[in-house]
PDB file of N, CA and C in Angstrom:
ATOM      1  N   UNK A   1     170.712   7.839 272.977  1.00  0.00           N
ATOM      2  CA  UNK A   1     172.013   8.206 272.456  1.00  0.00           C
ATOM      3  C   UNK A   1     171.814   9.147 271.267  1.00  0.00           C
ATOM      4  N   UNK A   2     172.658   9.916 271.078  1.00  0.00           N
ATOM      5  CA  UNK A   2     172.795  11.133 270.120  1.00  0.00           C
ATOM      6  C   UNK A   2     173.169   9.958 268.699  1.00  0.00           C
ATOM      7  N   UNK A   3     172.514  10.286 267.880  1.00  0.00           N
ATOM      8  CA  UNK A   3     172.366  10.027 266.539  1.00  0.00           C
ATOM      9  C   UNK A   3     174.162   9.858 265.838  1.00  0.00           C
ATOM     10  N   UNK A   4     174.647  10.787 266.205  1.00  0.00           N
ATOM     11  CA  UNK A   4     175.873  11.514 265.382  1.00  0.00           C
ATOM     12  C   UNK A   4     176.908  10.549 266.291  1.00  0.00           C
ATOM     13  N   UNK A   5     177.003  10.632 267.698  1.00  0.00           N
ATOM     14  CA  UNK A   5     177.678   9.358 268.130  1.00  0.00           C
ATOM     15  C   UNK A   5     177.414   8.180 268.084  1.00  0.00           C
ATOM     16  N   UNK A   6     176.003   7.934 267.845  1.00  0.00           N
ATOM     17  CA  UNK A   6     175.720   6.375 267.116  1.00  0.00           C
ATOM     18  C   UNK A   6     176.130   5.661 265.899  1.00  0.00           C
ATOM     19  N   UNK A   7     176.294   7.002 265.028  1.00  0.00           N
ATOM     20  CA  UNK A   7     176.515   6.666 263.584  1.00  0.00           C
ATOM     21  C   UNK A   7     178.618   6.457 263.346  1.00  0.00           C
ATOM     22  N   UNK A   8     179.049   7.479 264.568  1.00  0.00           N
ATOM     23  CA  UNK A   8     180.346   7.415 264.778  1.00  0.00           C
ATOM     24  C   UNK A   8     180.932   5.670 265.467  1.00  0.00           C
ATOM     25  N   UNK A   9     180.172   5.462 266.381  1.00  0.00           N
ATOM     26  CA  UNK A   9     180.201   3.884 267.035  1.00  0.00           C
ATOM     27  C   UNK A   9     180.000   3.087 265.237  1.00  0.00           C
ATOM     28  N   UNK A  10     179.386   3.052 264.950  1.00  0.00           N
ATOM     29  CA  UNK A  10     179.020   2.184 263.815  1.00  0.00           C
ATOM     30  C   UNK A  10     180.183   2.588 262.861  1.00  0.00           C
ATOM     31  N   UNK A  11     180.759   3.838 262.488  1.00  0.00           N
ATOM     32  CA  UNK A  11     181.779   4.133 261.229  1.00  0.00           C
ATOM     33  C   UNK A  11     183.273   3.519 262.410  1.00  0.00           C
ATOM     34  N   UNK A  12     183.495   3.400 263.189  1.00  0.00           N
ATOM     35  CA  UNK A  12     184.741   3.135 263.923  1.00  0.00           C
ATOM     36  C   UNK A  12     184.502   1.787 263.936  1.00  0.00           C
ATOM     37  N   UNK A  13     183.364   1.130 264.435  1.00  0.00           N
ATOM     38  CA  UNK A  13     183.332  -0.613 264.553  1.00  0.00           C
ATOM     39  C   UNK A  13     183.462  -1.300 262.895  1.00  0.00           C
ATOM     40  N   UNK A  14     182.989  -0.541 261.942  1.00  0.00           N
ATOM     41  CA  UNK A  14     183.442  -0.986 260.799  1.00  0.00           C
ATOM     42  C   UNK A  14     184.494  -0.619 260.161  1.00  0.00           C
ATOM     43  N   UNK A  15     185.526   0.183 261.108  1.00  0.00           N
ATOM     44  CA  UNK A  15     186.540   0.675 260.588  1.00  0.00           C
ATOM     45  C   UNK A  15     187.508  -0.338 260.984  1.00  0.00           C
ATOM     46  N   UNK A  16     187.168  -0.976 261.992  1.00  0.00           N
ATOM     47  CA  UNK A  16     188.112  -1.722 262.670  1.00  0.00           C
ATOM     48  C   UNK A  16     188.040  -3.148 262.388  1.00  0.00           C
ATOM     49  N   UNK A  17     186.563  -3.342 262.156  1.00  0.00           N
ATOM     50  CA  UNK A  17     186.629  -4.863 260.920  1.00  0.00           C
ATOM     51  C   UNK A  17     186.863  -4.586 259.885  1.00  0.00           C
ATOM     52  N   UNK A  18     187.261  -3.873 259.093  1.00  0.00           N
ATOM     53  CA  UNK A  18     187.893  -3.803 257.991  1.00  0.00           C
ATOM     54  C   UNK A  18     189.799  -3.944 258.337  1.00  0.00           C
ATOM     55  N   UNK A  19     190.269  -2.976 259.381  1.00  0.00           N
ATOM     56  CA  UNK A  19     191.633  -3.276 259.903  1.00  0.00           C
ATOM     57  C   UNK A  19     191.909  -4.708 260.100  1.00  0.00           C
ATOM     58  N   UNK A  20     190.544  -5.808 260.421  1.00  0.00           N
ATOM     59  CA  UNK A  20     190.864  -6.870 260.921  1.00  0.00           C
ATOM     60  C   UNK A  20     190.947  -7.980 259.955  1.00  0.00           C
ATOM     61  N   UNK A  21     190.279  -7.508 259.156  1.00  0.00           N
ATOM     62  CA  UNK A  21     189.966  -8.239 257.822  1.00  0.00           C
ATOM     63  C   UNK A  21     191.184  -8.326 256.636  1.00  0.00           C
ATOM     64  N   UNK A  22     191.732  -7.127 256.778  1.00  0.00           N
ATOM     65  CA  UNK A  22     192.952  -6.852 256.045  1.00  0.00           C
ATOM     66  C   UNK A  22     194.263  -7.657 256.512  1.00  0.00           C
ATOM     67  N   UNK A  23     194.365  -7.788 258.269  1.00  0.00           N
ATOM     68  CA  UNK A  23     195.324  -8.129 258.660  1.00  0.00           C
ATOM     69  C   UNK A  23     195.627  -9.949 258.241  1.00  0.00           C
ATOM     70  N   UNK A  24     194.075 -10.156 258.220  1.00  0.00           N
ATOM     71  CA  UNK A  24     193.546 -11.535 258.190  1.00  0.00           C
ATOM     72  C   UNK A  24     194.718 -11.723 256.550  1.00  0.00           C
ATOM     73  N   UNK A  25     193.877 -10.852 255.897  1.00  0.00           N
ATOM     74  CA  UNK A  25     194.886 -10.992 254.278  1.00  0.00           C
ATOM     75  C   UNK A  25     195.923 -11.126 254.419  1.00  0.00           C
ATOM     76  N   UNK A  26     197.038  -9.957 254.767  1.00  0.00           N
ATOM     77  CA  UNK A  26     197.735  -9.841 254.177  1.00  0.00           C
ATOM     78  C   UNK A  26     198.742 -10.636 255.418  1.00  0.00           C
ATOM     79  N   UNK A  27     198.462 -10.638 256.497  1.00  0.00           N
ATOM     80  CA  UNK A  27     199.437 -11.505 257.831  1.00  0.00           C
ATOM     81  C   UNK A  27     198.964 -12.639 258.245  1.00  0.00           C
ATOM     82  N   UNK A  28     198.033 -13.407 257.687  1.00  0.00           N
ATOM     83  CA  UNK A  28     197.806 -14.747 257.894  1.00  0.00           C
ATOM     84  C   UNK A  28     196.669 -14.970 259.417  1.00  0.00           C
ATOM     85  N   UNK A  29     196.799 -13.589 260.099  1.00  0.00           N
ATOM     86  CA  UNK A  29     196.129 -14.031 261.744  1.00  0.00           C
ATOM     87  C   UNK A  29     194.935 -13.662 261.893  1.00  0.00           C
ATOM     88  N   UNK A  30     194.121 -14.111 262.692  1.00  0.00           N
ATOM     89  CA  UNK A  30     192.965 -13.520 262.731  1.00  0.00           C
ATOM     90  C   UNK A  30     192.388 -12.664 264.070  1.00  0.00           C
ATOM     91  N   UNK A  31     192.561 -12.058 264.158  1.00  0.00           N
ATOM     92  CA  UNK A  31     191.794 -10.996 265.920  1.00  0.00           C
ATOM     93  C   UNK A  31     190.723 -10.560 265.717  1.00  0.00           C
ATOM     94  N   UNK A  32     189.866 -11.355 266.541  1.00  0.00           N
ATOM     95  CA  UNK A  32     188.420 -10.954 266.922  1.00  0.00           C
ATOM     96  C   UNK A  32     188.587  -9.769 268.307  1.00  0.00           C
ATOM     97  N   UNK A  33     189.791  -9.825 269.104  1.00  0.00           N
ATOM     98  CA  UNK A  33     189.475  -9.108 270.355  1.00  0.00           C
ATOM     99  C   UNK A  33     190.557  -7.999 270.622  1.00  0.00           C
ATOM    100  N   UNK A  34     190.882  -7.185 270.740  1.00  0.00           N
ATOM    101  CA  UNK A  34     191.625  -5.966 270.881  1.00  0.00           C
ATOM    102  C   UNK A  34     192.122  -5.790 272.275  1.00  0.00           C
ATOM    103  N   UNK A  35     193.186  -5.735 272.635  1.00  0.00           N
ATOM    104  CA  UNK A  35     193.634  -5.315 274.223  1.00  0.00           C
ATOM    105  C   UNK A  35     192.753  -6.211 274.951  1.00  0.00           C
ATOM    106  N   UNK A  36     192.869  -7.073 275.332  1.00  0.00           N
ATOM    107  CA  UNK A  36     191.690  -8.202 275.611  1.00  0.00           C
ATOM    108  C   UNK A  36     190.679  -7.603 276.350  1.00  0.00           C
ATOM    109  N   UNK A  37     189.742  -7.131 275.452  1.00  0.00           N
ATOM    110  CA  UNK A  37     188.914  -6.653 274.892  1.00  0.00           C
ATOM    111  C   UNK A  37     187.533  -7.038 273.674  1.00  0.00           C
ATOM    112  N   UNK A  38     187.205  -8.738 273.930  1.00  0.00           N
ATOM    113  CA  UNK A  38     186.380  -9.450 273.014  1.00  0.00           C
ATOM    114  C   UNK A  38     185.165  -8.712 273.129  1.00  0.00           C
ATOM    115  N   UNK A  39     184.594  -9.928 272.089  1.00  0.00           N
ATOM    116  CA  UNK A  39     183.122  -9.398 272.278  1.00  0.00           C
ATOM    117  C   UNK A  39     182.118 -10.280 273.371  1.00  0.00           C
ATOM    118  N   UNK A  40     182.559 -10.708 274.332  1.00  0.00           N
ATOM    119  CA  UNK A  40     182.031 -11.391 275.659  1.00  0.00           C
ATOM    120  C   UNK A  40     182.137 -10.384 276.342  1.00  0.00           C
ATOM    121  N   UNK A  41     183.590  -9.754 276.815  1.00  0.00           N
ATOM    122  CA  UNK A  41     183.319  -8.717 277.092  1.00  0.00           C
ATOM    123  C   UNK A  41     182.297  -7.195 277.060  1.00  0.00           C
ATOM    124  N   UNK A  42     182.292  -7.373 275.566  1.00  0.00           N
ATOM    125  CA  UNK A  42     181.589  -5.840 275.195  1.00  0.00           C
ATOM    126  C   UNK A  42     180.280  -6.137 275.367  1.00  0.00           C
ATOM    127  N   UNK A  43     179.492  -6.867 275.560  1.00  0.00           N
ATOM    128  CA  UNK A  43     178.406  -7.446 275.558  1.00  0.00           C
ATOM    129  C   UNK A  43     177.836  -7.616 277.224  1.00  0.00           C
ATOM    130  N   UNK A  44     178.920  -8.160 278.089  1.00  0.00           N
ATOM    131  CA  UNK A  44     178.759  -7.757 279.122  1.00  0.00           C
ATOM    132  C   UNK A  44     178.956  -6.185 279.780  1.00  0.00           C
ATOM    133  N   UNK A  45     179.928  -5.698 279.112  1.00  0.00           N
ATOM    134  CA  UNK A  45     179.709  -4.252 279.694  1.00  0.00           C
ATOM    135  C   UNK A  45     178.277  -3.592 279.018  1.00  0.00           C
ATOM    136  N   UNK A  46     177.784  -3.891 277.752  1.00  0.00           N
ATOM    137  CA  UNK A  46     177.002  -3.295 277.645  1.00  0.00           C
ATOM    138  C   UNK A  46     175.333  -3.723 278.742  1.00  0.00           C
ATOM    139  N   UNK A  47     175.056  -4.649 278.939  1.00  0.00           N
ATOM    140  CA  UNK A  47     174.634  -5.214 279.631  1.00  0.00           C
ATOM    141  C   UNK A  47     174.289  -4.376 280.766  1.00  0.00           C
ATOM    142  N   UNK A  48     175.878  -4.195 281.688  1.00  0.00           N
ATOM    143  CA  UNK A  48     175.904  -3.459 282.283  1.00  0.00           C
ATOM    144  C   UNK A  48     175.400  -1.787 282.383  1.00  0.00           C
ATOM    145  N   UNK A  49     175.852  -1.190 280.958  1.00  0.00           N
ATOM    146  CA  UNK A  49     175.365   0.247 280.841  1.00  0.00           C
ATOM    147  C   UNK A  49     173.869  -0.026 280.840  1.00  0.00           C
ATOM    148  N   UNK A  50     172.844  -0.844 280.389  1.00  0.00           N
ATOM    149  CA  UNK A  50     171.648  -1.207 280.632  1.00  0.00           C
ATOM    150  C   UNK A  50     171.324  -0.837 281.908  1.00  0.00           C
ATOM    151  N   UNK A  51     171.913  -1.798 282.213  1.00  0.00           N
ATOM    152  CA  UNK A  51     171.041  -1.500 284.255  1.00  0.00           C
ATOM    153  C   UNK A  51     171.185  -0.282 284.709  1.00  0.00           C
ATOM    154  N   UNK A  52     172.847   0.124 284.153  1.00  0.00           N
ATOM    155  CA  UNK A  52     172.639   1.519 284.800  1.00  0.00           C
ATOM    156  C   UNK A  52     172.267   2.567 284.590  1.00  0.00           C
ATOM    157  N   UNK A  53     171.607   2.408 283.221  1.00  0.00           N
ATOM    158  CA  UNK A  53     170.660   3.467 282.405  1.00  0.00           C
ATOM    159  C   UNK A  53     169.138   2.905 283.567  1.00  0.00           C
ATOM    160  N   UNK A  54     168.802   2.302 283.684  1.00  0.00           N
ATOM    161  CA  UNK A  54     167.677   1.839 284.540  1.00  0.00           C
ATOM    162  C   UNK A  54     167.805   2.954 285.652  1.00  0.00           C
ATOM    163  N   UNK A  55     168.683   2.965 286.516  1.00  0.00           N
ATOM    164  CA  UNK A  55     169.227   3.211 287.865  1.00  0.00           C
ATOM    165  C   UNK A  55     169.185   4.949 287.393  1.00  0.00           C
ATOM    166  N   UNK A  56     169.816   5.421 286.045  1.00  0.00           N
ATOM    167  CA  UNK A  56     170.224   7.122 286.084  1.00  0.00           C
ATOM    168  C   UNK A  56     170.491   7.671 285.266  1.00  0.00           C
ATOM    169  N   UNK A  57     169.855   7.667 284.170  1.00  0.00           N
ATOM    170  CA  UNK A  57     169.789   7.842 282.464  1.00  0.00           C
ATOM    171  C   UNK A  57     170.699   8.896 282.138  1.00  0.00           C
ATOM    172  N   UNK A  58     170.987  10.180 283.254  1.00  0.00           N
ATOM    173  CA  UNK A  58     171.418  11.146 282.939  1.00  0.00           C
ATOM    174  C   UNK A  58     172.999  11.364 283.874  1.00  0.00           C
ATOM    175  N   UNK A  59     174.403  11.863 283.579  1.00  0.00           N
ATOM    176  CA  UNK A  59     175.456  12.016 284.306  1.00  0.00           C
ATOM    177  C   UNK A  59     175.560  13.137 283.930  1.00  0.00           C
ATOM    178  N   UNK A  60     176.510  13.609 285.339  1.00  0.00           N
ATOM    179  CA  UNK A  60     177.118  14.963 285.130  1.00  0.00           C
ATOM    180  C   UNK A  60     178.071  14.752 284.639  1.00  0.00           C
ATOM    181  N   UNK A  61     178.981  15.746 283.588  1.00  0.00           N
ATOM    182  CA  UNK A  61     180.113  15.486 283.021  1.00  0.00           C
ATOM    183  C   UNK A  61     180.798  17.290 283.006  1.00  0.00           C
ATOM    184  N   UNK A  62     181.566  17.493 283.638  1.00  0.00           N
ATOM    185  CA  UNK A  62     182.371  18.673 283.507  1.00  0.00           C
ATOM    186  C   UNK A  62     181.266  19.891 284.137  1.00  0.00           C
ATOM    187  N   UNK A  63     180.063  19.228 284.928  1.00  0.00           N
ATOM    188  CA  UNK A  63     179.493  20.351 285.175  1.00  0.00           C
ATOM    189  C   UNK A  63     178.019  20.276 284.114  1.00  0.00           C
ATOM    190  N   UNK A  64     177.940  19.527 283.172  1.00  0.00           N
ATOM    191  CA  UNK A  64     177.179  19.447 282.340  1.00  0.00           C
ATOM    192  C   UNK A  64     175.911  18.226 282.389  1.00  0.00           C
ATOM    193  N   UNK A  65     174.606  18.919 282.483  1.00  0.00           N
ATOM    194  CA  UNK A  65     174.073  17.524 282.171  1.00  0.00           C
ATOM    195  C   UNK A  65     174.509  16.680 280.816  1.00  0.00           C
ATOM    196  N   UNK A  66     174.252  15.147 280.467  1.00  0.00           N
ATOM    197  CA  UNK A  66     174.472  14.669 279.522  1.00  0.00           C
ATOM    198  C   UNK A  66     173.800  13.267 279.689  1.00  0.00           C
ATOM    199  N   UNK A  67     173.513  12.764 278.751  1.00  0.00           N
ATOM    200  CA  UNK A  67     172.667  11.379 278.540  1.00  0.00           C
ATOM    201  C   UNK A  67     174.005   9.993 278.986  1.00  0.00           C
ATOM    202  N   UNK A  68     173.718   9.358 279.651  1.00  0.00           N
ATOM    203  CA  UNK A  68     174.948   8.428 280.272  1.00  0.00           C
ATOM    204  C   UNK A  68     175.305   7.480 278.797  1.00  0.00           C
ATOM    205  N   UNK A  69     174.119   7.335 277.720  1.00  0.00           N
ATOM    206  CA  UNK A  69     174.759   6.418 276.504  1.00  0.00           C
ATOM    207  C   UNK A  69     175.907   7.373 275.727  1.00  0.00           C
ATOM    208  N   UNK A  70     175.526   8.567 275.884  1.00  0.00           N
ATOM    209  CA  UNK A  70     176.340   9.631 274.725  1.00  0.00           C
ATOM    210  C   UNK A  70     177.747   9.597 275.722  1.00  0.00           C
ATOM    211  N   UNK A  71     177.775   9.854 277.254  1.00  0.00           N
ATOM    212  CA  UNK A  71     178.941   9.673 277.314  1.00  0.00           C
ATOM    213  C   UNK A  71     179.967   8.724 277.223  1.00  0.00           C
ATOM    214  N   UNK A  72     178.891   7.200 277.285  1.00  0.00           N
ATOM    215  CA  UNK A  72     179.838   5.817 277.041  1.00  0.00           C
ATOM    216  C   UNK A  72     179.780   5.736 275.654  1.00  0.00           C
ATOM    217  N   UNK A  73     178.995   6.486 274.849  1.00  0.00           N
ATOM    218  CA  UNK A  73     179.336   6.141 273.743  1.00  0.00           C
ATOM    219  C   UNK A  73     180.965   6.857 273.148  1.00  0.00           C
ATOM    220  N   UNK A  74     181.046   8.394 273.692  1.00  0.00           N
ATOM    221  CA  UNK A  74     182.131   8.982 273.244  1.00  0.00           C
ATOM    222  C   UNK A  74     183.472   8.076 273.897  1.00  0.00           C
ATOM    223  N   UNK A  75     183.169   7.431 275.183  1.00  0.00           N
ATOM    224  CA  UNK A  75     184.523   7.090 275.613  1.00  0.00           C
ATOM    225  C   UNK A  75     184.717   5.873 274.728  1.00  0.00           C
ATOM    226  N   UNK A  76     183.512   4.839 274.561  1.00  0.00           N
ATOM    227  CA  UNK A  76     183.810   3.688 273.535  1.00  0.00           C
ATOM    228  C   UNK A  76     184.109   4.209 272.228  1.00  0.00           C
ATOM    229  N   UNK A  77     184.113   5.543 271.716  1.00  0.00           N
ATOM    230  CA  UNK A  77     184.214   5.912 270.459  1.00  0.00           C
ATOM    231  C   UNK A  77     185.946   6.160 270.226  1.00  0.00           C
ATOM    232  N   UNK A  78     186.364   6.433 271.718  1.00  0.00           N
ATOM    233  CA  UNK A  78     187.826   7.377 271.379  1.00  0.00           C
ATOM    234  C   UNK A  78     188.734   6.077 271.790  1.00  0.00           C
ATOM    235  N   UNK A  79     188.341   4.786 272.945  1.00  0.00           N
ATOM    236  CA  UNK A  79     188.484   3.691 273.130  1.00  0.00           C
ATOM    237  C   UNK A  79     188.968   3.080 271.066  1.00  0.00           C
ATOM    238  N   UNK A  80     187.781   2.906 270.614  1.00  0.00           N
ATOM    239  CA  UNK A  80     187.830   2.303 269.199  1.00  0.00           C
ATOM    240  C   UNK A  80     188.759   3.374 268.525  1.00  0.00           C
ATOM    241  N   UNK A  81     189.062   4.083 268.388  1.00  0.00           N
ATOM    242  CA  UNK A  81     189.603   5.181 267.594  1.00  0.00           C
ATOM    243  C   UNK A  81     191.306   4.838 267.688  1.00  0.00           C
ATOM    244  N   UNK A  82     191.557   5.040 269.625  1.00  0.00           N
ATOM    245  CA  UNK A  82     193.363   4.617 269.362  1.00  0.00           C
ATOM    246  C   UNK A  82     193.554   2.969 269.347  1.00  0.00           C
ATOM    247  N   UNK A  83     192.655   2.218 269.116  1.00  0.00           N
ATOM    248  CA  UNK A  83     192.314   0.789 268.914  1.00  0.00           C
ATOM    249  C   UNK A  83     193.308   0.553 267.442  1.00  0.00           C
ATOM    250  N   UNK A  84     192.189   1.348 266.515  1.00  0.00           N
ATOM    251  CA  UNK A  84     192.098   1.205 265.103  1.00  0.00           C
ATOM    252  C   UNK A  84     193.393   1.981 264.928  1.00  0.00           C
ATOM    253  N   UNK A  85     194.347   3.330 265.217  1.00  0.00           N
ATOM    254  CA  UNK A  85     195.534   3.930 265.149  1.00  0.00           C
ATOM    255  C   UNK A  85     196.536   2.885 265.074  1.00  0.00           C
ATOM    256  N   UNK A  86     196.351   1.964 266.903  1.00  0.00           N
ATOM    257  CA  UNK A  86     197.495   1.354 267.108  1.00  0.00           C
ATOM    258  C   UNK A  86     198.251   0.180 266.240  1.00  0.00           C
ATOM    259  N   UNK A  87     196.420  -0.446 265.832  1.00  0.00           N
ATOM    260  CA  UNK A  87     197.142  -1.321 265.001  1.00  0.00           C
ATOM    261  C   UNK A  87     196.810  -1.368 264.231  1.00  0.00           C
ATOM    262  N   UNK A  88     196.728  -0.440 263.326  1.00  0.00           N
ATOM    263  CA  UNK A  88     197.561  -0.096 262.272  1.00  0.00           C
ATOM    264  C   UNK A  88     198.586   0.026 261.519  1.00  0.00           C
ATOM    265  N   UNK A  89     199.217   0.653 262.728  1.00  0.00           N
ATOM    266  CA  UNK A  89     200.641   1.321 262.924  1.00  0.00           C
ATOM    267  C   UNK A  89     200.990  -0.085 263.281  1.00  0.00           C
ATOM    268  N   UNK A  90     200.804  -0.929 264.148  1.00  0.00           N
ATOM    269  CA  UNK A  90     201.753  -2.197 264.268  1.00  0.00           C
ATOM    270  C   UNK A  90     201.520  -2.801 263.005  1.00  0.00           C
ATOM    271  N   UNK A  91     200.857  -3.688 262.697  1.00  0.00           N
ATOM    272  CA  UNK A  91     200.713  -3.971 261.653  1.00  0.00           C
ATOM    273  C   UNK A  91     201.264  -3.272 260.287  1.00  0.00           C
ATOM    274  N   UNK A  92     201.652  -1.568 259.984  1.00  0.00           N
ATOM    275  CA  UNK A  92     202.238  -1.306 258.877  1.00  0.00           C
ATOM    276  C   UNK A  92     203.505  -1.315 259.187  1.00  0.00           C
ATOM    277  N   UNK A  93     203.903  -1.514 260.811  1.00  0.00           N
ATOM    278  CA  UNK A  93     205.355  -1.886 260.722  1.00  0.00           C
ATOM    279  C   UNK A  93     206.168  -3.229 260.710  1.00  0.00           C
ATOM    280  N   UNK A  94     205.035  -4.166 260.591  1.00  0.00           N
ATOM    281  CA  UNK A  94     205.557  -5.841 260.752  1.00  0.00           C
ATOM    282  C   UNK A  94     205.892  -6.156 259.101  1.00  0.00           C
ATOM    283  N   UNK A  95     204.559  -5.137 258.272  1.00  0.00           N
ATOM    284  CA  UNK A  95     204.706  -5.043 256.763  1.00  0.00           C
ATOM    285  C   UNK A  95     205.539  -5.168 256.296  1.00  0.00           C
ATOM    286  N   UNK A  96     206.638  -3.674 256.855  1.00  0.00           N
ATOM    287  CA  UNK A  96     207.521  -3.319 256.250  1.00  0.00           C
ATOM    288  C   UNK A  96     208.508  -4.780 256.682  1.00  0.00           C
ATOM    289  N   UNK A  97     208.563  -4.581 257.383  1.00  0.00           N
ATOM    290  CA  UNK A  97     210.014  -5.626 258.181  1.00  0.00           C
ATOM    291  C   UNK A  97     209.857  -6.892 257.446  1.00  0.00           C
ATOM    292  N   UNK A  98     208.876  -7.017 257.113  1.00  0.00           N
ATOM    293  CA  UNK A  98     208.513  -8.967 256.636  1.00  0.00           C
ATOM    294  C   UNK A  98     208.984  -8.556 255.289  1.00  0.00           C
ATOM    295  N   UNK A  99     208.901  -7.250 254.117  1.00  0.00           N
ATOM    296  CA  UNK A  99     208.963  -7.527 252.835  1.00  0.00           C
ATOM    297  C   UNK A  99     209.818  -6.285 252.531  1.00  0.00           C
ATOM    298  N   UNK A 100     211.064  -6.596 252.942  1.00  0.00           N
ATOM    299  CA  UNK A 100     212.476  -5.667 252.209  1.00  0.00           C
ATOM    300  C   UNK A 100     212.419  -5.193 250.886  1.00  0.00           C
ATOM    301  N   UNK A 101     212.380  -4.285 250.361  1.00  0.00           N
ATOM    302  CA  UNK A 101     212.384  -4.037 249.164  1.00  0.00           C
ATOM    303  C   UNK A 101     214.551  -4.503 249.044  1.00  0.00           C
ATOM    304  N   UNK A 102     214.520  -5.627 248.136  1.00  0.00           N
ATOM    305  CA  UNK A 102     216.288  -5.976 248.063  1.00  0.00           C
ATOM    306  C   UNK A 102     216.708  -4.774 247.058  1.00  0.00           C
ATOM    307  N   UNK A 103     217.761  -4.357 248.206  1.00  0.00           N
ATOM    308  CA  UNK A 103     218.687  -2.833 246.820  1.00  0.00           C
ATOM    309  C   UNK A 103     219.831  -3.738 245.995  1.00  0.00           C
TER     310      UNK A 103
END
């Protein structure tokens, strides 16, 4: 895997325990798993990209050679990315609604 999408997997997975950590604060709940999406899951898919790095290290993509981790890494990267957007955005709108500023 390309360095620069490794280091991106790692700045998004800690971007998103920090989203989770916050929610933990400030909304009382706790989510370990996203779009059910745990980490049993991710563990088995990765698993999976294993074997099939065994089987064909390299995919075509648009015509392009490319390393099969760099491309699961970009799709798990953009995967984590509208992850961390969405709830966000839910979460800064439950914010608002739970604590009225009274006029």
């Amino acid at each position: 895997m390309h360095p620069w999408i490794a280091i991106s997997l790692l700045v998004a997975f800690l971007m998103l325990s920090i989203q989770s950590y916050l929610a933990t604060h400030a909304l009382g709940e706790f989510r370990l798993s996203f779009w059910r999406l745990g980490p049993t899951e991710l563990r088995i898919l990765l698993a999976v990209g294993n074997l099939a790095l065994l089987w064909k290290p390299y995919v075509r993509v648009i015509g392009a050679r490319c390393r099969l981790f760099d491309v699961g890494g970009a799709v798990g990267l953009a995967g984590m990315a509208l992850m961390l957007v969405a709830f966000t955005l839910q979460n800064t709108v439950r914010l608002c609604r739970e604590e009225r500023i009274p006029q």
